[in-house]
C-alpha atoms as a PDB file:
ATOM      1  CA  UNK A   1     217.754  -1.658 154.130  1.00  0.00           C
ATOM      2  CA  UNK A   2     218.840   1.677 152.534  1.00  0.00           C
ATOM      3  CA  UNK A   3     217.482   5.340 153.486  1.00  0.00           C
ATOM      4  CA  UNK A   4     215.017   5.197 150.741  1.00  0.00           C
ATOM      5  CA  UNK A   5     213.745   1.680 151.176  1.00  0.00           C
ATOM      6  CA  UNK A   6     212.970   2.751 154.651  1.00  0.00           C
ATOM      7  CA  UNK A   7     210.938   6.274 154.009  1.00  0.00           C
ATOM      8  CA  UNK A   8     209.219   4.555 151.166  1.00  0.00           C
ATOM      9  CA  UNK A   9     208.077   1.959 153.725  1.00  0.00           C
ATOM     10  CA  UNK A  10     207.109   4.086 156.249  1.00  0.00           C
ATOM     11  CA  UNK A  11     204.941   6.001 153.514  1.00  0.00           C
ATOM     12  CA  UNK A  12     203.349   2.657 151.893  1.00  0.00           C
ATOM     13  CA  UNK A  13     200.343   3.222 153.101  1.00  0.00           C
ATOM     14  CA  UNK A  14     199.597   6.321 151.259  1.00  0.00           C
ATOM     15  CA  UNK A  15     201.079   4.819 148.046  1.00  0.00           C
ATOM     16  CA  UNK A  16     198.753   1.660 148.997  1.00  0.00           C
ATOM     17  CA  UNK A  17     195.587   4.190 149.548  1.00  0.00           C
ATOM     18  CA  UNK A  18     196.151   6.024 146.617  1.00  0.00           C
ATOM     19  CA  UNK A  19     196.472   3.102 144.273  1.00  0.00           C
ATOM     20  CA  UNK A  20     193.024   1.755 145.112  1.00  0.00           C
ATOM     21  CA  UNK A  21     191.769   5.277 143.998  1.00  0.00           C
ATOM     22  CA  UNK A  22     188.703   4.999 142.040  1.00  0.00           C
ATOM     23  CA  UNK A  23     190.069   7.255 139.344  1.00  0.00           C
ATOM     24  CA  UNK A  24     192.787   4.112 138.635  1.00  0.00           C
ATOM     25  CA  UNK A  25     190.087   1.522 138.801  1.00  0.00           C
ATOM     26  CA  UNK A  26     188.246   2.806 136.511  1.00  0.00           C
ATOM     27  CA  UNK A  27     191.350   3.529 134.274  1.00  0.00           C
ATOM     28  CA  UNK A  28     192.137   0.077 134.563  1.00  0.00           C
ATOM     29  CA  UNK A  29     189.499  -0.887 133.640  1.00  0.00           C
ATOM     30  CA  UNK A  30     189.137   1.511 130.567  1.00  0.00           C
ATOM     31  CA  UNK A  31     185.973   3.331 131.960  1.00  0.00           C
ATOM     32  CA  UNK A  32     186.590   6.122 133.164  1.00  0.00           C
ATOM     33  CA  UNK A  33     185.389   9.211 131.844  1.00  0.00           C
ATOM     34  CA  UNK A  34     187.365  10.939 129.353  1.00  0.00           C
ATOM     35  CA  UNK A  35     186.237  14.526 130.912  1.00  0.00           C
ATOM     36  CA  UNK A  36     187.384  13.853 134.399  1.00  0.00           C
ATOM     37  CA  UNK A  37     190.769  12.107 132.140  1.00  0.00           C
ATOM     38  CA  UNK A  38     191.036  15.423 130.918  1.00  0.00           C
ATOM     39  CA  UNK A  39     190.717  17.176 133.899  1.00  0.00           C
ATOM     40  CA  UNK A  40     193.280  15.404 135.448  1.00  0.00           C
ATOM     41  CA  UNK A  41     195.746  15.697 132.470  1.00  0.00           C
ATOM     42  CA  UNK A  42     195.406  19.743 132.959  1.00  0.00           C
ATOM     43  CA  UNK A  43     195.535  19.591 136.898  1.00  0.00           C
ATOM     44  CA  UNK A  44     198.949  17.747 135.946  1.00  0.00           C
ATOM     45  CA  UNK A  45     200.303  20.074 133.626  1.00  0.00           C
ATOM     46  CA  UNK A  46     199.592  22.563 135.665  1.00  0.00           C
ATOM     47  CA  UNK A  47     201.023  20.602 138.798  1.00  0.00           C
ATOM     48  CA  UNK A  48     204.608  19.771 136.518  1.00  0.00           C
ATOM     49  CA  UNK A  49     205.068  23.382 136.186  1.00  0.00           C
ATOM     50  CA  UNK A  50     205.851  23.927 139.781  1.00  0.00           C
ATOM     51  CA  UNK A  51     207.582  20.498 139.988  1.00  0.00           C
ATOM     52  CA  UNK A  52     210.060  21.736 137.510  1.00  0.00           C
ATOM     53  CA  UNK A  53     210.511  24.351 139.645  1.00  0.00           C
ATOM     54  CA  UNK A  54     211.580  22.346 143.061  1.00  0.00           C
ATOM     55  CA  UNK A  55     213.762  20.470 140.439  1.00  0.00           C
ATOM     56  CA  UNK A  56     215.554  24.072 139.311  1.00  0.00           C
ATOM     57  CA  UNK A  57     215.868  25.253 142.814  1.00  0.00           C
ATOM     58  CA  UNK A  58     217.609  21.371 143.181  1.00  0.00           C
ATOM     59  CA  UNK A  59     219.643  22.595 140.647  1.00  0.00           C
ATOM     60  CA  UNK A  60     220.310  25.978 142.794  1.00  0.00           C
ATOM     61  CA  UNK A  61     221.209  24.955 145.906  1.00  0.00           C
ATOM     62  CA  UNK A  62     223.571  21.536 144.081  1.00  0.00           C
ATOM     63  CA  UNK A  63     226.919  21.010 145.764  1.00  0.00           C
ATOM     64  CA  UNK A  64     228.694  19.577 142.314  1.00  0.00           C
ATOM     65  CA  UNK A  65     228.540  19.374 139.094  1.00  0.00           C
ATOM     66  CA  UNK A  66     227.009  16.046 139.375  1.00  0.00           C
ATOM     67  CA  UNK A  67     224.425  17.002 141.652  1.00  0.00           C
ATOM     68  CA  UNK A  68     223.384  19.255 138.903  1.00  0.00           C
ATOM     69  CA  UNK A  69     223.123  17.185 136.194  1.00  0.00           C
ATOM     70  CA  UNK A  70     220.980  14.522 138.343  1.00  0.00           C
ATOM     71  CA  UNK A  71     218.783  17.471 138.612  1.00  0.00           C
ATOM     72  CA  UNK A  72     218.656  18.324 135.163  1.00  0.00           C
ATOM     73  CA  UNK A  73     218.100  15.085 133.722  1.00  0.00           C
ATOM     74  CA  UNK A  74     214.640  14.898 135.462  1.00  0.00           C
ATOM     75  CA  UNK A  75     213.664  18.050 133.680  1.00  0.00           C
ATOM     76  CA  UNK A  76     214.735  16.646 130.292  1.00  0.00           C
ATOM     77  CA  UNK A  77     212.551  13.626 130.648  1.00  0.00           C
ATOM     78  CA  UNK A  78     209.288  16.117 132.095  1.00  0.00           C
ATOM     79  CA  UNK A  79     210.000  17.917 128.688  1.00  0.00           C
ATOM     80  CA  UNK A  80     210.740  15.107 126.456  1.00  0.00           C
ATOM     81  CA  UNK A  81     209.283  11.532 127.608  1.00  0.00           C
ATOM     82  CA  UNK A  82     206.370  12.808 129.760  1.00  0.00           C
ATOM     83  CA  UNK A  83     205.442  15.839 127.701  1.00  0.00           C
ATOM     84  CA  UNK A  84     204.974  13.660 124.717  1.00  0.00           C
ATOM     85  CA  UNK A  85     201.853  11.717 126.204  1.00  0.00           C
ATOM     86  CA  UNK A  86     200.547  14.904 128.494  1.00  0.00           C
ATOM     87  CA  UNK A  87     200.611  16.398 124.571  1.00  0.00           C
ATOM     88  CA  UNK A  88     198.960  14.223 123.046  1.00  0.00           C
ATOM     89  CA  UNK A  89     196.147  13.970 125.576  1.00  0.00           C
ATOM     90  CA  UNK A  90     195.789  17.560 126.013  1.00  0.00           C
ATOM     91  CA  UNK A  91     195.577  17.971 122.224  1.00  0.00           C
ATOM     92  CA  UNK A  92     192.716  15.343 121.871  1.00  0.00           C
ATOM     93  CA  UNK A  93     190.491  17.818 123.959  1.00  0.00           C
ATOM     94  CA  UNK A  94     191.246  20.428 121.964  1.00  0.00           C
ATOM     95  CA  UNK A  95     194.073  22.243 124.322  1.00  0.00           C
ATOM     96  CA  UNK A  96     197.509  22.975 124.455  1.00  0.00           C
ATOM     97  CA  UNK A  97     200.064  24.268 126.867  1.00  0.00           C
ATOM     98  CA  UNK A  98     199.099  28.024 126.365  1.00  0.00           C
ATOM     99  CA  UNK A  99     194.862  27.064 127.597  1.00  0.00           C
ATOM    100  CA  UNK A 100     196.572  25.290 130.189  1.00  0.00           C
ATOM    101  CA  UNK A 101     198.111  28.268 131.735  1.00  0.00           C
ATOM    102  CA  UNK A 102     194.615  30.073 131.552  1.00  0.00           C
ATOM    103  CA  UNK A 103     193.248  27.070 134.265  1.00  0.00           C
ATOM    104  CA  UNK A 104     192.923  27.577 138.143  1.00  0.00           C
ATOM    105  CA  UNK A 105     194.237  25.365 139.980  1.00  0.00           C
ATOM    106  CA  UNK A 106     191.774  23.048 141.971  1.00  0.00           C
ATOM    107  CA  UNK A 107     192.116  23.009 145.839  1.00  0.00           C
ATOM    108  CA  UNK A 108     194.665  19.700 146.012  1.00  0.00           C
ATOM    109  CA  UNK A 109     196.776  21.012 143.073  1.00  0.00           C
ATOM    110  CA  UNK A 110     196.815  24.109 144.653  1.00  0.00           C
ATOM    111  CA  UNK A 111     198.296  23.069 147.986  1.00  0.00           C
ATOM    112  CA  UNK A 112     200.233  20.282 146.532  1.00  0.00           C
ATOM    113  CA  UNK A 113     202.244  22.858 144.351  1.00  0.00           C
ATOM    114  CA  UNK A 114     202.523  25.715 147.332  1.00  0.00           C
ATOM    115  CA  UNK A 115     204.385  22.717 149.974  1.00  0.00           C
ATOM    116  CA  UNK A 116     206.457  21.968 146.652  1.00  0.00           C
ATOM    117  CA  UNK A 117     207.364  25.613 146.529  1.00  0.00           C
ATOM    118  CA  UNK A 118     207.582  26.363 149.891  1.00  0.00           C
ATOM    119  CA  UNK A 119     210.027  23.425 150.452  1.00  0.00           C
ATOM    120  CA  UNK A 120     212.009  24.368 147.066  1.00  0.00           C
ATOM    121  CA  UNK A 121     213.084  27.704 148.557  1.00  0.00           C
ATOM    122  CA  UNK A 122     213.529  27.102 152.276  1.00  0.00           C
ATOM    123  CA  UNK A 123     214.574  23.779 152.690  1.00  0.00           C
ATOM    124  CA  UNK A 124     217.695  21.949 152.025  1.00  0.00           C
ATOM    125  CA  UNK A 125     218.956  19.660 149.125  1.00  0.00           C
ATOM    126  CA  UNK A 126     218.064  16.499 151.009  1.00  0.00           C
ATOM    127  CA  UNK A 127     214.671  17.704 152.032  1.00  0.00           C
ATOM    128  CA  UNK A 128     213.824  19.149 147.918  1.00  0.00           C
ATOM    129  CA  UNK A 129     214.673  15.286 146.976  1.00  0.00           C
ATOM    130  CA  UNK A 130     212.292  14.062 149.898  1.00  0.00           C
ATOM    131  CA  UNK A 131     209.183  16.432 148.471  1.00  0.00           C
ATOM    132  CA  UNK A 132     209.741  15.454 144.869  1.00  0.00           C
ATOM    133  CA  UNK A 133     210.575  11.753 145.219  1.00  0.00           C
ATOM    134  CA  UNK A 134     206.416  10.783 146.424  1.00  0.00           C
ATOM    135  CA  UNK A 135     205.747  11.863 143.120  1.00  0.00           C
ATOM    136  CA  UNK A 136     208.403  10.223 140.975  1.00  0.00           C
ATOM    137  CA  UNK A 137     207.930   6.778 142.640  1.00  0.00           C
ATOM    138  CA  UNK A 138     204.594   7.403 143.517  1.00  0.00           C
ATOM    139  CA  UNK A 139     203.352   7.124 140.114  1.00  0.00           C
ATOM    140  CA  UNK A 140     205.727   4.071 139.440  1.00  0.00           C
ATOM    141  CA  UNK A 141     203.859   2.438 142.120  1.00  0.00           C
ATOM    142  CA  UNK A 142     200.059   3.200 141.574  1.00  0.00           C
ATOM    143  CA  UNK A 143     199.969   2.551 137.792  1.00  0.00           C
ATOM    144  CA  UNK A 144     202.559  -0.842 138.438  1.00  0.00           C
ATOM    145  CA  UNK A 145     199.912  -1.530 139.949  1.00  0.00           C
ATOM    146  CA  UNK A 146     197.094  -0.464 137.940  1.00  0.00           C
ATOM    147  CA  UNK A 147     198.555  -3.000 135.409  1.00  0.00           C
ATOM    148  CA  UNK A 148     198.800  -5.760 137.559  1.00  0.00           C
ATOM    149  CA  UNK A 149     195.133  -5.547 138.414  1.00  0.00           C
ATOM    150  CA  UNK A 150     194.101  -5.044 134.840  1.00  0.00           C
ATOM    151  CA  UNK A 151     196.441  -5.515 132.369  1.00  0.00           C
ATOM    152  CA  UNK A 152     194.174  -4.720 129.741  1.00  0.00           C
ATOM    153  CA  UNK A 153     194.653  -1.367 130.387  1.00  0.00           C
ATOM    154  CA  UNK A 154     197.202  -1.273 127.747  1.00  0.00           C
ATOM    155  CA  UNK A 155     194.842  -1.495 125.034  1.00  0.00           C
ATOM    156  CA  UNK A 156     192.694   1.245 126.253  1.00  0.00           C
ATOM    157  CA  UNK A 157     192.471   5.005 125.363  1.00  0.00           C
ATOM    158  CA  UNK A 158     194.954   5.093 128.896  1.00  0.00           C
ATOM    159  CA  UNK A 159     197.026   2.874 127.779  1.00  0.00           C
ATOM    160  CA  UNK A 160     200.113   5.400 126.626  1.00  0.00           C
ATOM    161  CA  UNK A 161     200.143   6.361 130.030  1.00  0.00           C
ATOM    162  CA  UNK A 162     200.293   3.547 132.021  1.00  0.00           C
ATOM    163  CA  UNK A 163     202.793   2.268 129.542  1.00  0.00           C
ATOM    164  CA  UNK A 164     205.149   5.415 130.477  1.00  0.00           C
ATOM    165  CA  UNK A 165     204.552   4.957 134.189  1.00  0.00           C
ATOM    166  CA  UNK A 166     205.591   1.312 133.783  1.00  0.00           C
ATOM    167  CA  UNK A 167     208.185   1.242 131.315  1.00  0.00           C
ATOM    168  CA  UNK A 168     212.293  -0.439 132.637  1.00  0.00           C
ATOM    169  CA  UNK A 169     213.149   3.050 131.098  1.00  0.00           C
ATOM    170  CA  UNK A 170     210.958   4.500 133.665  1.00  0.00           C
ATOM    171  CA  UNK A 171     212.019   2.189 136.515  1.00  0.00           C
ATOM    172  CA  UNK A 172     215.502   2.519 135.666  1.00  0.00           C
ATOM    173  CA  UNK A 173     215.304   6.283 136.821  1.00  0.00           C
ATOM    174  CA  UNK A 174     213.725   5.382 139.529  1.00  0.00           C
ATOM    175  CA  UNK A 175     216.120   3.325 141.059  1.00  0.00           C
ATOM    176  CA  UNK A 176     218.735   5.482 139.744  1.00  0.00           C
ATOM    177  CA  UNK A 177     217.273   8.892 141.880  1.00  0.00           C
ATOM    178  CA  UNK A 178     216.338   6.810 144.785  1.00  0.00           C
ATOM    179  CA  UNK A 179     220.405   6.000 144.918  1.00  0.00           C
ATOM    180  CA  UNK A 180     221.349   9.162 144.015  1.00  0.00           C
ATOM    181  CA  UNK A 181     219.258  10.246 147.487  1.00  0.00           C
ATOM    182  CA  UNK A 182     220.853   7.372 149.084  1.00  0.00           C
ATOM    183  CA  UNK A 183     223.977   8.860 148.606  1.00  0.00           C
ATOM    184  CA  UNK A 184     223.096  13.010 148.844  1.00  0.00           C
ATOM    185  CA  UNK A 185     221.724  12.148 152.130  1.00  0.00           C
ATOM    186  CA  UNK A 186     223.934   9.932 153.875  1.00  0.00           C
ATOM    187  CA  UNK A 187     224.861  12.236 156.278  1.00  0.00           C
ATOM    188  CA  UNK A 188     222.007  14.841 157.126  1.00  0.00           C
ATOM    189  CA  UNK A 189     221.367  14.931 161.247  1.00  0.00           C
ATOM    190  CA  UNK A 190     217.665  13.933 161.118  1.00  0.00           C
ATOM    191  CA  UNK A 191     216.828  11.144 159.214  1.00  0.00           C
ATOM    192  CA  UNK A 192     213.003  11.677 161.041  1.00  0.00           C
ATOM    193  CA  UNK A 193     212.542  14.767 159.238  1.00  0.00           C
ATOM    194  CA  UNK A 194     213.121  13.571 155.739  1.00  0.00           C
ATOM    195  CA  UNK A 195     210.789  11.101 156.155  1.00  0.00           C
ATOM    196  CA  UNK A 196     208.144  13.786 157.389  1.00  0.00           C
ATOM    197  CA  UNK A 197     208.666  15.936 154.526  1.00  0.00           C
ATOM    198  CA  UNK A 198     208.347  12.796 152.318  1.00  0.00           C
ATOM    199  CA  UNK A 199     205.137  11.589 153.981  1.00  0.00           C
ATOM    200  CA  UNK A 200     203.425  15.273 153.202  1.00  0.00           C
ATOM    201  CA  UNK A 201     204.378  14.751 149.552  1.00  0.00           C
ATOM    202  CA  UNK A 202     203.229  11.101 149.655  1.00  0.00           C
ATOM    203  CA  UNK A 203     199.790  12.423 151.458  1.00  0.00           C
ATOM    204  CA  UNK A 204     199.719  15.696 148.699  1.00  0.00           C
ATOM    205  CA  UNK A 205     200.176  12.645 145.897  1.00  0.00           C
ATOM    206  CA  UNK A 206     196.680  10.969 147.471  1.00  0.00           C
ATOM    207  CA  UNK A 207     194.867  13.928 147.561  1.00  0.00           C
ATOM    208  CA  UNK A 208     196.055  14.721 144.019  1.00  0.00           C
ATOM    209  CA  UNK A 209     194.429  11.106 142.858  1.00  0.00           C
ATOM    210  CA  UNK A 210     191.276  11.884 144.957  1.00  0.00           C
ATOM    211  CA  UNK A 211     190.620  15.142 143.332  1.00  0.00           C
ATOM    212  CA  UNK A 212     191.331  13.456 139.786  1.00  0.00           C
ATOM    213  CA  UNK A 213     188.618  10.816 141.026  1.00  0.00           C
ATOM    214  CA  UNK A 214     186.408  13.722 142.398  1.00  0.00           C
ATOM    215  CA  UNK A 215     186.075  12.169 146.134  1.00  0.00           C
ATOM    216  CA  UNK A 216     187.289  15.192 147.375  1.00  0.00           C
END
């Protein structure tokens, strides 16, 4: 089993917990409220902005050229792929980017985005790719699933999303980071830590979905 089957698996059950979030249910399901939708779609913007960050301090702290292009190709697709949807969605409420900026961050967002930081400019390479991975995967995993449980999600108002979180483009990168980790972290001395700082992210990434689903 490779590095990042193994912290995945030990982090499962988060993925599992969040997954069964009623926010997703009801997404599945194509009733959930198109306020809270909304509300989640800004949290996220607002969330990306600081994940773009821990991807440019990637970029920083790269040990080739290669490394840095890995890292850069996950801000094209947040700016291309993923910012075509989050668009779209925030432009059906009536906001763009700019309103965004104007929001506070809610309490999960909040200290989701501060561990991102706080990892971004004190920890290593291999521990940047464990806090940003939870989310990457993470949201292959929970709306995979999502579809699986109702796949006529699709031809809801959520169905864009799903279909981006779900997509072999999608899962392609996927597989291709968790290799490129794989590889970066071969060698690092404590193979107990990176899957600690994963796990935070992985917890951060349920407490994101609760939030969205206003449990917490």
């Amino acid at each position: 089993m490779s590095l990042m089957a193994e912290i995945t698996r030990d982090s499962l059950d988060l993925y599992e917990a969040a997954a069964d979030e009623s926010f997703l249910s009801l997404m599945g399901t194509g009733k959930l409220d198109r306020k809270m939708f909304l509300d989640y779609i800004v949290q996220d913007s607002i969330y990306l902005r600081d994940y773009m960050k821990a991807f440019a301090m990637g970029m920083f702290r790269s040990r080739t050229l290669r490394d840095m292009q890995f890292f850069y190709s996950i801000l094209g697709f947040v700016n291309d792929s993923e910012n075509e949807t989050r668009l779209k969605y925030l432009a059906d409420g009536n906001l763009s980017d700019d309103d965004v900026e104007k929001v506070e961050k809610k309490e999960a967002c909040r200290a989701y985005t501060e561990f991102l930081i706080r990892t971004a400019e004190t920890g290593s390479l291999e521990e940047i790719l464990m806090a940003v991975m939870p989310c990457m995967t993470g949201y292959e995993y929970v709306f995979r699933k999502t579809l699986e449980r109702h796949p006529e999600v699709l031809d809801t108002y959520y169905g864009p999303l799903v279909r981006d979180y779900t997509s072999p483009f999608y899962s392609e990168c996927c597989r291709t980071w968790e290799a490129y980790c794989d590889k970066v972290c071969a060698d690092y001395p404590d193979k107990q830590k990176l899957s600690s700082v994963f796990r935070e992210a992985a917890h951060h990434e349920l407490m994101f979905w609760k939030m969205a689903g206003g449990t917490i």
